[in-house]
Protein backbone atom coordinates (compact mmCIF):
# COMPACT_ATOMS: atom_id res chain seq x y z
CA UNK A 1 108.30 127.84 99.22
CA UNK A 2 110.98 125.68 101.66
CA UNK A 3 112.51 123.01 100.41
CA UNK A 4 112.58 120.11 102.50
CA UNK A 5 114.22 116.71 101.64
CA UNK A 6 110.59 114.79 101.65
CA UNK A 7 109.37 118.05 99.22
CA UNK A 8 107.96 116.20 96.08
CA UNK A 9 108.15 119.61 93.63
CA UNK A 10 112.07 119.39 93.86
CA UNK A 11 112.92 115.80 94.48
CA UNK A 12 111.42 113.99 91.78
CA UNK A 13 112.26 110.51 93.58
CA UNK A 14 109.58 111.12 95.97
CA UNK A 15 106.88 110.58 93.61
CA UNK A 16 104.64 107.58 93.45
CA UNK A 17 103.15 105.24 90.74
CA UNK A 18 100.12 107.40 91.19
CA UNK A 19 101.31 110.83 90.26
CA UNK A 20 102.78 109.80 87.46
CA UNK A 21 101.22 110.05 84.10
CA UNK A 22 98.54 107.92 82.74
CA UNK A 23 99.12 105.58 85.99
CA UNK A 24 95.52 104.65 87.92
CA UNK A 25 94.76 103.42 90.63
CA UNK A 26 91.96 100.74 91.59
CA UNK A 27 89.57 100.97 94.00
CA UNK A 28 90.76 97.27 95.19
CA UNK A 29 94.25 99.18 96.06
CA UNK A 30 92.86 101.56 98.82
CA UNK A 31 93.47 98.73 101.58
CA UNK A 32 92.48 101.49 103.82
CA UNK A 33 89.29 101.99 103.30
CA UNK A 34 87.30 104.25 100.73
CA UNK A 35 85.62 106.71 103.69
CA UNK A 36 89.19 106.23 105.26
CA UNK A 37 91.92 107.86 102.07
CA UNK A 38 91.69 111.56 100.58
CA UNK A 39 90.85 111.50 97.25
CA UNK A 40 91.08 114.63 96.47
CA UNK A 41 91.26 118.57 98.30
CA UNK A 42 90.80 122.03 97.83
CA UNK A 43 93.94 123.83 96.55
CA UNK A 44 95.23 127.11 98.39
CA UNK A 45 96.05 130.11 96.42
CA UNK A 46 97.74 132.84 98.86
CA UNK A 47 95.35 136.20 98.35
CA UNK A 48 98.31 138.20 97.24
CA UNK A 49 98.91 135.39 93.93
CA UNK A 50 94.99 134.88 92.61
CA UNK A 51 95.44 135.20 88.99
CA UNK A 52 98.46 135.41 89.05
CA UNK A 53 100.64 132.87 86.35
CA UNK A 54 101.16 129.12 87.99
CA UNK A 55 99.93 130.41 91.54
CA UNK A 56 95.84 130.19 90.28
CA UNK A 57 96.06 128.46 87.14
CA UNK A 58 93.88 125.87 85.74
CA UNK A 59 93.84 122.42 86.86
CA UNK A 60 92.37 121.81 82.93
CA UNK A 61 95.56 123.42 81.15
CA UNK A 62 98.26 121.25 82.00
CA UNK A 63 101.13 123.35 81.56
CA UNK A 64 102.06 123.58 84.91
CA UNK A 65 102.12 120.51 87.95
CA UNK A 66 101.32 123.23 90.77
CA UNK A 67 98.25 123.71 89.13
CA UNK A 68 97.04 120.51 90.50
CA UNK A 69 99.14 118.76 92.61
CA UNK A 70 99.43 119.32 96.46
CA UNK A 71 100.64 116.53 99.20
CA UNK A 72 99.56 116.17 102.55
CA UNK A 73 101.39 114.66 105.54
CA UNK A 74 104.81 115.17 107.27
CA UNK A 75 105.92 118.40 106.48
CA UNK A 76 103.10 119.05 104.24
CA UNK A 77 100.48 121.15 106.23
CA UNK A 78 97.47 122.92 105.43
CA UNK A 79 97.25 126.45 104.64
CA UNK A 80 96.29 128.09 107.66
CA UNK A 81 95.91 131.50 106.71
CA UNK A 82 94.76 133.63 103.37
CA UNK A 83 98.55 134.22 102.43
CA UNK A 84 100.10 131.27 103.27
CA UNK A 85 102.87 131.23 100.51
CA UNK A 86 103.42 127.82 99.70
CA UNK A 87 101.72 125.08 97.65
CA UNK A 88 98.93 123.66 99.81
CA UNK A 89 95.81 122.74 100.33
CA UNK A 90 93.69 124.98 102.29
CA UNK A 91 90.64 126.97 101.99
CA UNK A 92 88.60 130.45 102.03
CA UNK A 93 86.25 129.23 104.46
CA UNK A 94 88.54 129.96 108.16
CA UNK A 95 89.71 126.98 109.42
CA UNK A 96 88.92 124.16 107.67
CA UNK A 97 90.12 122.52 104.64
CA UNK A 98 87.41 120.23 102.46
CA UNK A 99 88.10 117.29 100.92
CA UNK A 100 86.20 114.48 98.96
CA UNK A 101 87.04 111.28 100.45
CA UNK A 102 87.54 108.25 97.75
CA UNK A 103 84.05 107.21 98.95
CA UNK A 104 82.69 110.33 97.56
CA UNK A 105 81.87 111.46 100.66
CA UNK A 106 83.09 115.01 101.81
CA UNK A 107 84.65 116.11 104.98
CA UNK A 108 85.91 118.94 105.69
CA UNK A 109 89.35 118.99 108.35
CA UNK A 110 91.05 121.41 110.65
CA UNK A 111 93.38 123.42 109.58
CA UNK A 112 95.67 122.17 112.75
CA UNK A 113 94.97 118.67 112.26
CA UNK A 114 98.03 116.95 113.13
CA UNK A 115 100.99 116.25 110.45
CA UNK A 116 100.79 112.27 111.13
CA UNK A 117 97.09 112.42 110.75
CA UNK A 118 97.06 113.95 107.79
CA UNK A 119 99.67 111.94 106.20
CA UNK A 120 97.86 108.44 107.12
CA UNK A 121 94.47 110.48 105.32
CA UNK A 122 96.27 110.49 102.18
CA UNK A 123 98.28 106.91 102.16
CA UNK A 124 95.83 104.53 101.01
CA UNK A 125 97.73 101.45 101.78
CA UNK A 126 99.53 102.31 105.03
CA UNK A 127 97.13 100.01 107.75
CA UNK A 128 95.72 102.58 108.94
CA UNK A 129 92.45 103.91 109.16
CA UNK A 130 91.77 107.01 110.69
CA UNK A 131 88.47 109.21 111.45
């Protein structure tokens, strides 16, 4: 995986209030609108790493935060092939990437959906809202 200085797996600074640990968030905080803010996304596991240690672990165990944290947005693209080797979201099904939106609604995204796009998808209070 590349570092880059925005990469939230080596720069614990980049974090927010809601990855941390028993932090919530209420629905009265998405100022961006419910059908408008990821909620959550299908993780990618490159073909070469399924079951294989923290690469296709268990979002249940715990022991490990690539198990079940991703980021979208600047710098943070979605998988776009089966061997993509970095921590992403992505998806078997070519092309698209699913996600449920904090609605409960699910959509499903291109793959080349632009970096900015994706970004305002997952920023629940940034003004904007995006279809």
């Amino acid at each position: 995986m590349a570092w880059s200085p925005y990469d939230p797996f080596y720069d614990p600074s980049f974090t927010t209030a809601d990855q941390q640990k028993s932090l919530g968030v209420k629905v009265s905080q998405i100022s961006d609108g419910l059908s408008h803010t990821l909620l959550f996304g299908e993780k990618h596991i490159p073909l070469t790493k399924l079951a294989v240690g923290w690469w296709d672990c268990s979002t249940l165990n715990g022991n490990h935060y690539t198990c079940n944290l991703r980021a979208a947005g600047l710098y943070f693209t979605f998988a776009r092939d089966y061997n993509d080797r970095e921590w992403k979201f992505g998806s078997y099904h070519y092309g698209i990437t699913p996600f449920v939106m904090c609605d409960g609604s699910v959509r499903k995204y291109s793959v080349d959906l632009p970096e900015l796009l994706q970004e305002r998808l997952a920023k629940r209070d940034d003004g904007e809202m995006n279809e």
